[in-house]
PDB file of N, CA and C in Angstrom:
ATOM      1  N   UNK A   1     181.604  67.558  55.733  1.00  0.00           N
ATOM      2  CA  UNK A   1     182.512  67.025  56.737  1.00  0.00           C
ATOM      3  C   UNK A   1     182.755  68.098  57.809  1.00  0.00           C
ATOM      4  N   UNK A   2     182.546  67.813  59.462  1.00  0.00           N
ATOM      5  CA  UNK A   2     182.952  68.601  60.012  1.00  0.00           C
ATOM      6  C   UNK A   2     184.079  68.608  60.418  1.00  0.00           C
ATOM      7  N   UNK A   3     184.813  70.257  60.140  1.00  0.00           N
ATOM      8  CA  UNK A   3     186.049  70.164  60.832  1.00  0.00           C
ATOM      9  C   UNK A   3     185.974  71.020  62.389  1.00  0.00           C
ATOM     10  N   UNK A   4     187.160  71.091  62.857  1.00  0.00           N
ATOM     11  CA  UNK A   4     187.068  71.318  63.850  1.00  0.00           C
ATOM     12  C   UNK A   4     188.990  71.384  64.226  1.00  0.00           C
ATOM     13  N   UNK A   5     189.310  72.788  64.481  1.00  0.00           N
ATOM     14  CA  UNK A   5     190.580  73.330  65.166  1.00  0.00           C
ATOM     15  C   UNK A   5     190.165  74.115  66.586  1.00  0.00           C
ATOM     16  N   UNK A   6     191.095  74.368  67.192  1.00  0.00           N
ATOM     17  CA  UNK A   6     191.638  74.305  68.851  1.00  0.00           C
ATOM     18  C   UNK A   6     192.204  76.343  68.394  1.00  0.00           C
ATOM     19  N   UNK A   7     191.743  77.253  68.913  1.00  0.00           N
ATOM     20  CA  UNK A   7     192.063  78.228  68.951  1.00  0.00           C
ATOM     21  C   UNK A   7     192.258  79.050  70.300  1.00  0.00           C
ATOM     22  N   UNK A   8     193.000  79.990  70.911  1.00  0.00           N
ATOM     23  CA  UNK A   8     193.033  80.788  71.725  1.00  0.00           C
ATOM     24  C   UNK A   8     192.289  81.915  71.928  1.00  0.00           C
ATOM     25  N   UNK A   9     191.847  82.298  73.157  1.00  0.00           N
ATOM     26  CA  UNK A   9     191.092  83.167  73.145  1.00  0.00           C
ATOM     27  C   UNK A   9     191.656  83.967  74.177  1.00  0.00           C
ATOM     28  N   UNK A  10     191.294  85.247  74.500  1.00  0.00           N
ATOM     29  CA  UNK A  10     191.920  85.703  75.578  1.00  0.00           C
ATOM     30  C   UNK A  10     190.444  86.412  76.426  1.00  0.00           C
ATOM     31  N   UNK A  11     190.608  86.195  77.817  1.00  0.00           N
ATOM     32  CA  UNK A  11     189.653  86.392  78.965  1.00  0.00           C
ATOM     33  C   UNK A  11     190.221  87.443  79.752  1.00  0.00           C
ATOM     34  N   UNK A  12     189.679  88.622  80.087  1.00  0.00           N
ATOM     35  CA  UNK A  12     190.121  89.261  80.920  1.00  0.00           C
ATOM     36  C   UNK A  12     189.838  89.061  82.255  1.00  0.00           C
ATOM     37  N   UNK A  13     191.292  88.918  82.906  1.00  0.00           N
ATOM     38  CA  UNK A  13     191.374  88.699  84.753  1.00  0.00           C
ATOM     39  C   UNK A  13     190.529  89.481  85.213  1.00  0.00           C
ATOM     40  N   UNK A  14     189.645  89.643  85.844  1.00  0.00           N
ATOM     41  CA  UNK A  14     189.180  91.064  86.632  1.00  0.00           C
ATOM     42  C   UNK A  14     190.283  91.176  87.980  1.00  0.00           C
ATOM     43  N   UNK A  15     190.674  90.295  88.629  1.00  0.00           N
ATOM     44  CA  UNK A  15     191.209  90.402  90.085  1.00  0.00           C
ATOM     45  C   UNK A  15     192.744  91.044  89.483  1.00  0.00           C
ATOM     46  N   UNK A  16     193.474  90.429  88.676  1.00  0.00           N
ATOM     47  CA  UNK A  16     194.734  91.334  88.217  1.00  0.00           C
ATOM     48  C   UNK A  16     194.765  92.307  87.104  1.00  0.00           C
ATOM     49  N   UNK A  17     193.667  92.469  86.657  1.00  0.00           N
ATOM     50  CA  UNK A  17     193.789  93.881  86.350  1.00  0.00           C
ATOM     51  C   UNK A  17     193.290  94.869  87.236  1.00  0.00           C
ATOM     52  N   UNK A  18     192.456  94.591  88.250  1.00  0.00           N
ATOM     53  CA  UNK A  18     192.314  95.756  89.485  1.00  0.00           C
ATOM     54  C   UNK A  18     193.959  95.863  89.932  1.00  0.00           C
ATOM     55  N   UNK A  19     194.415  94.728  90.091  1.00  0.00           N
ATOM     56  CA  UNK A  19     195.791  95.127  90.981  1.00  0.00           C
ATOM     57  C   UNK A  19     196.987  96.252  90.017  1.00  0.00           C
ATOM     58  N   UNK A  20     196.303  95.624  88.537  1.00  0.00           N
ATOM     59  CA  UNK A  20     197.091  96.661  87.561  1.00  0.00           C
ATOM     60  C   UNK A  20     196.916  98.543  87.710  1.00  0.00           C
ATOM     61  N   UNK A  21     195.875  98.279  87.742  1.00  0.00           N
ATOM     62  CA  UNK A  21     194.726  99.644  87.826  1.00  0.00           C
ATOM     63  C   UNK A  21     195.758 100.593  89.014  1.00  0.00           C
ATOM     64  N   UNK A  22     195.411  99.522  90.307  1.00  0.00           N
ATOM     65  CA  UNK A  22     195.745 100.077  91.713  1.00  0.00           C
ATOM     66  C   UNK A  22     197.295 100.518  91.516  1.00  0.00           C
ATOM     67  N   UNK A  23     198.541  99.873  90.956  1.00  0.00           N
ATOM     68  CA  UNK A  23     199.655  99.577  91.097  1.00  0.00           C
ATOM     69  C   UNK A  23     199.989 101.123  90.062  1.00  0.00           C
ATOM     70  N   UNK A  24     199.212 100.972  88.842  1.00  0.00           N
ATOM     71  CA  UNK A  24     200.035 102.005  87.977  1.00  0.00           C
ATOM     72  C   UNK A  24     199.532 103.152  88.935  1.00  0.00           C
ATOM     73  N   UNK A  25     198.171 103.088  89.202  1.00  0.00           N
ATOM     74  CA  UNK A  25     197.750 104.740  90.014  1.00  0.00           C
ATOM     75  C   UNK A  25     198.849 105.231  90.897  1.00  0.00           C
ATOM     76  N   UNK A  26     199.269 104.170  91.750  1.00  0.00           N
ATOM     77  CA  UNK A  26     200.395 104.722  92.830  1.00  0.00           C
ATOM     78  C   UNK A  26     201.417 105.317  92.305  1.00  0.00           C
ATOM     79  N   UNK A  27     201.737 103.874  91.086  1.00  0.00           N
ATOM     80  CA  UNK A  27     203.359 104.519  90.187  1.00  0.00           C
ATOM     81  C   UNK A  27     203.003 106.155  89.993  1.00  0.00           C
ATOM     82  N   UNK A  28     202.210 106.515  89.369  1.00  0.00           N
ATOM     83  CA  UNK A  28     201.805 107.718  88.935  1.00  0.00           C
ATOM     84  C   UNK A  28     201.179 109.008  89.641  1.00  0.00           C
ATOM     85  N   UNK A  29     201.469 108.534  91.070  1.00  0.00           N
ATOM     86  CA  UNK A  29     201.006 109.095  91.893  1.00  0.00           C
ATOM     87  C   UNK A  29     200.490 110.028  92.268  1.00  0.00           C
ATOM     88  N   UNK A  30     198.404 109.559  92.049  1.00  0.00           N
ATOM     89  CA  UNK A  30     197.298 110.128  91.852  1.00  0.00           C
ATOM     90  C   UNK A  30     196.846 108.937  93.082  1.00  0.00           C
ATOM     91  N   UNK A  31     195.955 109.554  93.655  1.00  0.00           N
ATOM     92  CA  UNK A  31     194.872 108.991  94.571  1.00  0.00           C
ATOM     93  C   UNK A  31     193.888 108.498  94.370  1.00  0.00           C
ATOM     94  N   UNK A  32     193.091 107.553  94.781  1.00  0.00           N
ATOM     95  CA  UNK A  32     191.553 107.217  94.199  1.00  0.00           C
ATOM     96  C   UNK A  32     190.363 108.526  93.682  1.00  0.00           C
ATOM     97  N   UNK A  33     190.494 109.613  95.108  1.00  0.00           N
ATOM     98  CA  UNK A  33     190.196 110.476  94.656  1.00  0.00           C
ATOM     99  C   UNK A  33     190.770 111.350  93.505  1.00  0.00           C
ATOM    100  N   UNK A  34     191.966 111.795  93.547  1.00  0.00           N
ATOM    101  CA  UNK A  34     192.097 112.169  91.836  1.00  0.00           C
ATOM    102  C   UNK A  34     191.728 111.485  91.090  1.00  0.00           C
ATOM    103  N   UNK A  35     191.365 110.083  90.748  1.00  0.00           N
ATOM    104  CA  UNK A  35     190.766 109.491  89.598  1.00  0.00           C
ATOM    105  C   UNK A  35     189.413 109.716  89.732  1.00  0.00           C
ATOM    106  N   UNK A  36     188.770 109.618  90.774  1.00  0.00           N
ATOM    107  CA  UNK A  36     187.264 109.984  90.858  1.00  0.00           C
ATOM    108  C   UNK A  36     187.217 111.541  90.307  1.00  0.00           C
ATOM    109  N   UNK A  37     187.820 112.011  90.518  1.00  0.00           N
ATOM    110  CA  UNK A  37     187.563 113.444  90.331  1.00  0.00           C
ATOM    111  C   UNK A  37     187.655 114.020  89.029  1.00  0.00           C
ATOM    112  N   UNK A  38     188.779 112.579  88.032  1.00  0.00           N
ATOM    113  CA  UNK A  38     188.468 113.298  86.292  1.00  0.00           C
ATOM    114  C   UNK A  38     187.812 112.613  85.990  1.00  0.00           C
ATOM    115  N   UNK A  39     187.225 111.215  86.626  1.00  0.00           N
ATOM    116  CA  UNK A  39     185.730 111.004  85.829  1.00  0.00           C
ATOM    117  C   UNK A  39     184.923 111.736  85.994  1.00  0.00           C
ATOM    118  N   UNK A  40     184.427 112.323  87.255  1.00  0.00           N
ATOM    119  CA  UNK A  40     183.572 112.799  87.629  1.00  0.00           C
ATOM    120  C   UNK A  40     182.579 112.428  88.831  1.00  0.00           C
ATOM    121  N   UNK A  41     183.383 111.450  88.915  1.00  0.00           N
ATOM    122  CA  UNK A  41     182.129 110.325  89.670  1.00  0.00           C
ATOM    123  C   UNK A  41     181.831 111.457  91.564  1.00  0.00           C
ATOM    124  N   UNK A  42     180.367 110.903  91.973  1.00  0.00           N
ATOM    125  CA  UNK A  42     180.467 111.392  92.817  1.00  0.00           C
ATOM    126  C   UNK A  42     180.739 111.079  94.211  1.00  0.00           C
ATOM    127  N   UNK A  43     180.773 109.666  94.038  1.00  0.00           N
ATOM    128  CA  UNK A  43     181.914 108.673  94.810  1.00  0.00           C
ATOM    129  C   UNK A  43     182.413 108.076  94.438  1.00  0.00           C
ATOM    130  N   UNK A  44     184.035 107.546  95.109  1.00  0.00           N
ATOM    131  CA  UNK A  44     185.023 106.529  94.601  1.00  0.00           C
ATOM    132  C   UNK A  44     184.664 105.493  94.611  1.00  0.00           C
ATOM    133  N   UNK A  45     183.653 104.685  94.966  1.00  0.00           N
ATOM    134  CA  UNK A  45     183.261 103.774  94.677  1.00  0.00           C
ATOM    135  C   UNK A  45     183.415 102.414  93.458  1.00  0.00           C
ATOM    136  N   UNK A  46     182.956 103.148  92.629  1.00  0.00           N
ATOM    137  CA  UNK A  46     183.897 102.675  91.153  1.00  0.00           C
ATOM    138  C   UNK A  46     185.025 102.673  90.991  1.00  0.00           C
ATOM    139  N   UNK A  47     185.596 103.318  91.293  1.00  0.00           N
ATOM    140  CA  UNK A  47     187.254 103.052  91.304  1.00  0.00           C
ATOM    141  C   UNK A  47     187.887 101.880  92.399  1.00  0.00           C
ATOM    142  N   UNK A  48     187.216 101.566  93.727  1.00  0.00           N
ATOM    143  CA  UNK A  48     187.274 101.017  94.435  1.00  0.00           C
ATOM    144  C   UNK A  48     187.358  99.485  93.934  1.00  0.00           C
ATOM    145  N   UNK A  49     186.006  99.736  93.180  1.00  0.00           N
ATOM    146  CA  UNK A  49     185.717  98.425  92.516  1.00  0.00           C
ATOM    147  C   UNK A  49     186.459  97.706  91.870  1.00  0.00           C
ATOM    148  N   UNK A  50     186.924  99.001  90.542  1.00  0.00           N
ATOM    149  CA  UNK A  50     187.977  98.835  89.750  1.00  0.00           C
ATOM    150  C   UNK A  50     188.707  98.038  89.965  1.00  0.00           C
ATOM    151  N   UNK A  51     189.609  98.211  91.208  1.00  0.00           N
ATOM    152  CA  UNK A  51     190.419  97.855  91.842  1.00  0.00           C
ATOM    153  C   UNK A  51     190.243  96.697  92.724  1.00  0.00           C
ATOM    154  N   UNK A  52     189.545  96.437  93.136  1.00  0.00           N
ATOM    155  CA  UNK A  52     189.185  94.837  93.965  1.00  0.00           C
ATOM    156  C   UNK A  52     188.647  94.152  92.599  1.00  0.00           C
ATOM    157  N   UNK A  53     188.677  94.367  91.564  1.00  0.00           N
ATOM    158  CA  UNK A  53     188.528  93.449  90.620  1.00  0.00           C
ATOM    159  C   UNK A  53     187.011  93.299  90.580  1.00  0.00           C
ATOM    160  N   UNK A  54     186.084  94.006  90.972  1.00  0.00           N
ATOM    161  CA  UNK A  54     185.038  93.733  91.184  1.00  0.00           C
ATOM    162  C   UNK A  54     184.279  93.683  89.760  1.00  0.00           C
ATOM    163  N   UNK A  55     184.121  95.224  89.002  1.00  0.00           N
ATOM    164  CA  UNK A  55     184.229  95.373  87.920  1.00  0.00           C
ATOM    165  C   UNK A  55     185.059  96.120  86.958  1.00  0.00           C
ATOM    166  N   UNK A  56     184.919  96.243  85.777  1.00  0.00           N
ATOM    167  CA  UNK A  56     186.283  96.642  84.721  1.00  0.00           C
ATOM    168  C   UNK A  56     185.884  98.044  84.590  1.00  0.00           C
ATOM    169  N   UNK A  57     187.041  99.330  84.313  1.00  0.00           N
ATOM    170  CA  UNK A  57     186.371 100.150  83.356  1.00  0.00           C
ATOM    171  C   UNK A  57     186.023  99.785  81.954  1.00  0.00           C
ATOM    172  N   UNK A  58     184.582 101.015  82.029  1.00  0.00           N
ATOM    173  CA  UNK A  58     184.553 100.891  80.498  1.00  0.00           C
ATOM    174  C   UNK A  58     185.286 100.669  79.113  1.00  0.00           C
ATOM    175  N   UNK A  59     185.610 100.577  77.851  1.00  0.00           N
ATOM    176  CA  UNK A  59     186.331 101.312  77.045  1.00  0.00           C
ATOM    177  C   UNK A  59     186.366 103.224  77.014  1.00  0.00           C
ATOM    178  N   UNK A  60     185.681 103.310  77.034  1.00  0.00           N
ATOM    179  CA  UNK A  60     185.920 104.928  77.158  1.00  0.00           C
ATOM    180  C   UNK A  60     186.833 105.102  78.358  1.00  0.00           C
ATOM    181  N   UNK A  61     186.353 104.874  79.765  1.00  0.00           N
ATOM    182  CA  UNK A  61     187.461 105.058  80.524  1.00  0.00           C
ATOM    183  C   UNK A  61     188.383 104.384  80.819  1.00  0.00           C
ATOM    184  N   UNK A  62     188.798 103.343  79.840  1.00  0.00           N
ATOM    185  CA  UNK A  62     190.506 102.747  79.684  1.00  0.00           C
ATOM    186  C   UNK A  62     190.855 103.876  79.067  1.00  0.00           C
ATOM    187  N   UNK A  63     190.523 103.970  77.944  1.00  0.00           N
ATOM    188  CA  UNK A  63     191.347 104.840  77.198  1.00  0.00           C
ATOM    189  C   UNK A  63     192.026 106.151  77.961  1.00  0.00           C
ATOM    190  N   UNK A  64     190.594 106.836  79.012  1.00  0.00           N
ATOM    191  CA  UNK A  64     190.927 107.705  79.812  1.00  0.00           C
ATOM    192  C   UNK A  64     192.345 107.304  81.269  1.00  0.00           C
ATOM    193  N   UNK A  65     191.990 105.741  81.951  1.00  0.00           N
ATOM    194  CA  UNK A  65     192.897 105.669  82.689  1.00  0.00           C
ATOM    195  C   UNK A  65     194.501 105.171  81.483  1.00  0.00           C
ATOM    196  N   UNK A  66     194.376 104.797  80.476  1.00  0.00           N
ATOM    197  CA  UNK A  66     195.693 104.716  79.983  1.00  0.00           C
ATOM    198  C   UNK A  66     196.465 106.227  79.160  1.00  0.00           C
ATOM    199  N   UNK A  67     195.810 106.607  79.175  1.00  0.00           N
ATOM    200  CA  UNK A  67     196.377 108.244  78.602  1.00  0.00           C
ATOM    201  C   UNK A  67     196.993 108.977  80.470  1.00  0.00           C
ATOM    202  N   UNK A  68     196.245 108.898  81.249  1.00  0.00           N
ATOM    203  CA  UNK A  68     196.696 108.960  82.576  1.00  0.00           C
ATOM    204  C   UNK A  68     198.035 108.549  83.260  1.00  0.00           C
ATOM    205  N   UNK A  69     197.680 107.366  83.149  1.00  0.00           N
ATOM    206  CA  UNK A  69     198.851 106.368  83.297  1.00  0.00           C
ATOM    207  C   UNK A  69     200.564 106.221  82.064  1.00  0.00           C
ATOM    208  N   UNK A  70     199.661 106.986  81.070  1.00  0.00           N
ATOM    209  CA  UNK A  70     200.814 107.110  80.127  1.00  0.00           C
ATOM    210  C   UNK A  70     200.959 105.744  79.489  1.00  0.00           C
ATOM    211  N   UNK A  71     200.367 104.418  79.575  1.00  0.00           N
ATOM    212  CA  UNK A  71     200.472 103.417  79.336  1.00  0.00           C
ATOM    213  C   UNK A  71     198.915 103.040  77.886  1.00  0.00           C
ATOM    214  N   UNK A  72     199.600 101.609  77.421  1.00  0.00           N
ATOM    215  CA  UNK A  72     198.278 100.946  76.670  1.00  0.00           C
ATOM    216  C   UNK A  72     196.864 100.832  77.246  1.00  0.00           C
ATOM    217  N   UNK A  73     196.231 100.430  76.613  1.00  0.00           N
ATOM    218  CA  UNK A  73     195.028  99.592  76.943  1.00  0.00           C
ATOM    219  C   UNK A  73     195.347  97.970  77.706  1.00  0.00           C
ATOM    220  N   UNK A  74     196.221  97.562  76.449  1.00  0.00           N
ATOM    221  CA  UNK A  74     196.871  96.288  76.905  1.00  0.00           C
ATOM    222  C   UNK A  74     197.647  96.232  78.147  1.00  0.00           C
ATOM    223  N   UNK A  75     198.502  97.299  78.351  1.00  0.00           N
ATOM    224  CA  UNK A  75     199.203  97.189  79.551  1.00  0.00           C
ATOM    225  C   UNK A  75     198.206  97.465  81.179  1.00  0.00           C
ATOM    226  N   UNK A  76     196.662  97.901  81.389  1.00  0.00           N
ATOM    227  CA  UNK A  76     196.122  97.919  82.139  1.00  0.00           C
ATOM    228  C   UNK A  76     195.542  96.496  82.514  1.00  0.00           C
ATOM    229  N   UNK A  77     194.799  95.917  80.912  1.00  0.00           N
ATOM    230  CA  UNK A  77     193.931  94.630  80.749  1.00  0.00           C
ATOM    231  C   UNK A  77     194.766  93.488  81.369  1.00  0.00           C
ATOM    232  N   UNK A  78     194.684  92.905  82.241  1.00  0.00           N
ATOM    233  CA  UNK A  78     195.344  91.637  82.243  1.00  0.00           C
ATOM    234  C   UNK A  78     194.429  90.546  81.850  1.00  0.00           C
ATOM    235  N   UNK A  79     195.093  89.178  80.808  1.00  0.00           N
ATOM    236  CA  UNK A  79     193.992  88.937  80.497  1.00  0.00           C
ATOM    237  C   UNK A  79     194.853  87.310  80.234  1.00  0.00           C
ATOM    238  N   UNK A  80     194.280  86.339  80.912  1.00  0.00           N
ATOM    239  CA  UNK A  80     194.695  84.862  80.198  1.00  0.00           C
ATOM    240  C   UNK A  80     194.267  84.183  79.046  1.00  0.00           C
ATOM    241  N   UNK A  81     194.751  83.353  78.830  1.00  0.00           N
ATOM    242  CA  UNK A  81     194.082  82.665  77.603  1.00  0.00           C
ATOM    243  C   UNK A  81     193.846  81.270  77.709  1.00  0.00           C
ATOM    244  N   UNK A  82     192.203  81.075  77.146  1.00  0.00           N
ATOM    245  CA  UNK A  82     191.730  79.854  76.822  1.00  0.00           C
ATOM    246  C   UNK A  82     191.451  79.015  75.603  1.00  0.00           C
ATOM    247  N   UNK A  83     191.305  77.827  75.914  1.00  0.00           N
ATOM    248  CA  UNK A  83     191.360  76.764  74.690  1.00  0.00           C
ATOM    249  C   UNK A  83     190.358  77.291  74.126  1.00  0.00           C
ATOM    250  N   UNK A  84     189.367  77.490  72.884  1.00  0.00           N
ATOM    251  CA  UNK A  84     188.506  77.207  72.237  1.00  0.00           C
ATOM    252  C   UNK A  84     188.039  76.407  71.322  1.00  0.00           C
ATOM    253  N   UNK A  85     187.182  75.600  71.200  1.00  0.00           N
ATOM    254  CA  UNK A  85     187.182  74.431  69.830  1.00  0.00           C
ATOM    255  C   UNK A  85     186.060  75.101  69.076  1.00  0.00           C
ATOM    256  N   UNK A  86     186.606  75.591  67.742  1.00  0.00           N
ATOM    257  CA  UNK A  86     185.604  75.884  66.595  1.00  0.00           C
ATOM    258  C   UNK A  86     185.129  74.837  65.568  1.00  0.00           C
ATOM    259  N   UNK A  87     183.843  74.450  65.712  1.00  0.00           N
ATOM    260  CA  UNK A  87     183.865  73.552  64.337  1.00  0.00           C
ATOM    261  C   UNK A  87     183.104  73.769  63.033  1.00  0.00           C
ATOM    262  N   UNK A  88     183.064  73.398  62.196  1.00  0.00           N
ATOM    263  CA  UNK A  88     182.282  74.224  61.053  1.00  0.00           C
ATOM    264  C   UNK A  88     182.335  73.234  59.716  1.00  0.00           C
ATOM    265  N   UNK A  89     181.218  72.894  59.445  1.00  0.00           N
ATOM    266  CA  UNK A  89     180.715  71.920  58.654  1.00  0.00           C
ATOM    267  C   UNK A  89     181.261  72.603  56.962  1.00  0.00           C
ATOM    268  N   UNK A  90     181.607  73.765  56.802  1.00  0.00           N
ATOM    269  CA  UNK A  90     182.468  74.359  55.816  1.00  0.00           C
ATOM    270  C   UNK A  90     183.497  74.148  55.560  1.00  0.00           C
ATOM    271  N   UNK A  91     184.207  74.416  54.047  1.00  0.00           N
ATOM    272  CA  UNK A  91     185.440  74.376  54.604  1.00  0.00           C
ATOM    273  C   UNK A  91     186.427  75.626  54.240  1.00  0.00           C
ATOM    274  N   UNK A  92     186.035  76.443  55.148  1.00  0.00           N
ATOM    275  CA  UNK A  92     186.625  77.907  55.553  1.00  0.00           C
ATOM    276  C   UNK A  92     186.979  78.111  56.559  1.00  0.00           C
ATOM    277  N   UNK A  93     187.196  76.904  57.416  1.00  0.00           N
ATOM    278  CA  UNK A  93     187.403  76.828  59.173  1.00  0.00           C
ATOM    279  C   UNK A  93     188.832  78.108  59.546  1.00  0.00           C
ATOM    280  N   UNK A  94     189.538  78.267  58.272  1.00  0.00           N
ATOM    281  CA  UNK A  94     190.845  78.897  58.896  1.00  0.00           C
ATOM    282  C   UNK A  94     189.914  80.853  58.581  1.00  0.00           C
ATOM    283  N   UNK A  95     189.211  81.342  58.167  1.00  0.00           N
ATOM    284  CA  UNK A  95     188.374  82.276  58.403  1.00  0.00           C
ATOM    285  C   UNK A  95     187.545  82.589  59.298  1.00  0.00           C
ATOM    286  N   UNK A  96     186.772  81.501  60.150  1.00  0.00           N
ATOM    287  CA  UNK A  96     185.922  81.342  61.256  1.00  0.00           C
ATOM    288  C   UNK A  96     185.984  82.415  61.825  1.00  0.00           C
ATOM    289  N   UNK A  97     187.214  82.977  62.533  1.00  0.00           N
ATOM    290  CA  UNK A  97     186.535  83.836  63.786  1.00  0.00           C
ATOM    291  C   UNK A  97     186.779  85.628  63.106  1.00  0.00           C
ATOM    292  N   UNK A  98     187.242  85.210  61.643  1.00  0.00           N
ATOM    293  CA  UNK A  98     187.294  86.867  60.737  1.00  0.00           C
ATOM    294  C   UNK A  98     185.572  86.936  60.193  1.00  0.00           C
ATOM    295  N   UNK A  99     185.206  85.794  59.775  1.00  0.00           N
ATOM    296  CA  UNK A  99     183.408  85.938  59.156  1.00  0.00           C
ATOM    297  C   UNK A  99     182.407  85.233  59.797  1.00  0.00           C
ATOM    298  N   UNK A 100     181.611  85.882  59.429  1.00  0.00           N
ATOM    299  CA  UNK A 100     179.916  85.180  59.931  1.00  0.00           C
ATOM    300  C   UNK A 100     179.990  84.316  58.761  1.00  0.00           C
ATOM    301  N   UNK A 101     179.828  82.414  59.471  1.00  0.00           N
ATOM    302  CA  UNK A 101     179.496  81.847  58.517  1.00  0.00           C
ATOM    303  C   UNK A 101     178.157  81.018  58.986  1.00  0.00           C
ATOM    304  N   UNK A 102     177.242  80.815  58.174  1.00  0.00           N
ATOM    305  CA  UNK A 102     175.794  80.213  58.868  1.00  0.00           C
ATOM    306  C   UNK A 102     176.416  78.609  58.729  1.00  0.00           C
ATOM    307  N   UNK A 103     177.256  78.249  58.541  1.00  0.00           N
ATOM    308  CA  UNK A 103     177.635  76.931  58.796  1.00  0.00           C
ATOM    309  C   UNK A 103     178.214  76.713  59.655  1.00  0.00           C
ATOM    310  N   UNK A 104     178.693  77.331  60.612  1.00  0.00           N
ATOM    311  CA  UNK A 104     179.369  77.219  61.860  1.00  0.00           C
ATOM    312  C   UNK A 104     179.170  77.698  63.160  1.00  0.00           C
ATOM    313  N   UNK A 105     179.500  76.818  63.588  1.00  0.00           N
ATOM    314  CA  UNK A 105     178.909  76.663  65.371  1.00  0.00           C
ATOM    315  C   UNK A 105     180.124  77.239  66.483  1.00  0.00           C
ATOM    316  N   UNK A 106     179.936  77.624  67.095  1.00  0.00           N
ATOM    317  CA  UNK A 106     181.189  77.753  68.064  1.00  0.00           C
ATOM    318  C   UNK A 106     180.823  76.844  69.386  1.00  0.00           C
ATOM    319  N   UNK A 107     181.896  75.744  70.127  1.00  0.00           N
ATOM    320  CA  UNK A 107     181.630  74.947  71.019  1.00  0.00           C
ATOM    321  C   UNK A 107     182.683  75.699  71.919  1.00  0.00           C
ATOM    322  N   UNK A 108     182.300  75.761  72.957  1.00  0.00           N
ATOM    323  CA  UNK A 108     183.285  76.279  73.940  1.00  0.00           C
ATOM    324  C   UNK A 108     183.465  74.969  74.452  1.00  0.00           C
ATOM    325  N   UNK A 109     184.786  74.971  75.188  1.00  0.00           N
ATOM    326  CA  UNK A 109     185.877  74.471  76.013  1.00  0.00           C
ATOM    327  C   UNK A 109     186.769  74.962  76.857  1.00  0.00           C
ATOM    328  N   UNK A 110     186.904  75.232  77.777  1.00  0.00           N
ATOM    329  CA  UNK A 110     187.903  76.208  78.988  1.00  0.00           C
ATOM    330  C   UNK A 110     187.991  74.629  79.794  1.00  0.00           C
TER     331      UNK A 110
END
């Protein structure tokens, strides 16, 4: 029998977590260039990005801009949440997204 429950997922914003990025840098008041300058990078570019939401930092450099910032991981990530429908011809459906089960499918829905 297949079952099938409705779970949350969470998506990270790119456009408001740049504004997160941009907002704590000021609070903390460091420049694009001071952040370019403890990555290393040899233009701000990436940070630019960062920040127009273009793309995310890495994990390595969250960790680096939240030790900076004095803040989480979580408190940089902004991130919404979507529907997901899991279904799974098992019946372990309330384990699904803790194990690999070869009986189950994941159907997206957003």
């Amino acid at each position: 029998m297949l079952k099938t429950v409705t779970i949350q997922r969470p998506v990270v914003n790119l456009k408001a977590t740049g504004v997160q990025i941009k907002s704590l840098r000021n609070k903390c008041g460091y420049t694009v260039h001071d952040i370019q300058a403890v990555f290393g990078f040899e233009y701000p570019q990436a940070v630019y990005a960062w920040e127009s939401g273009k793309s995310i930092p890495t994990i390595d450099n969250l960790l680096v801009l939240a030790h900076l910032f004095d803040v989480s991981i979580e408190e940089i990530v902004i991130q919404r949440m979507i529907e997901i429908e899991v279904s799974c011809v098992s019946n372990k459906i309330e384990k699904l997204c803790r194990k690999n089960c070869n009986d189950c499918k994941l159907q997206l829905s957003a």
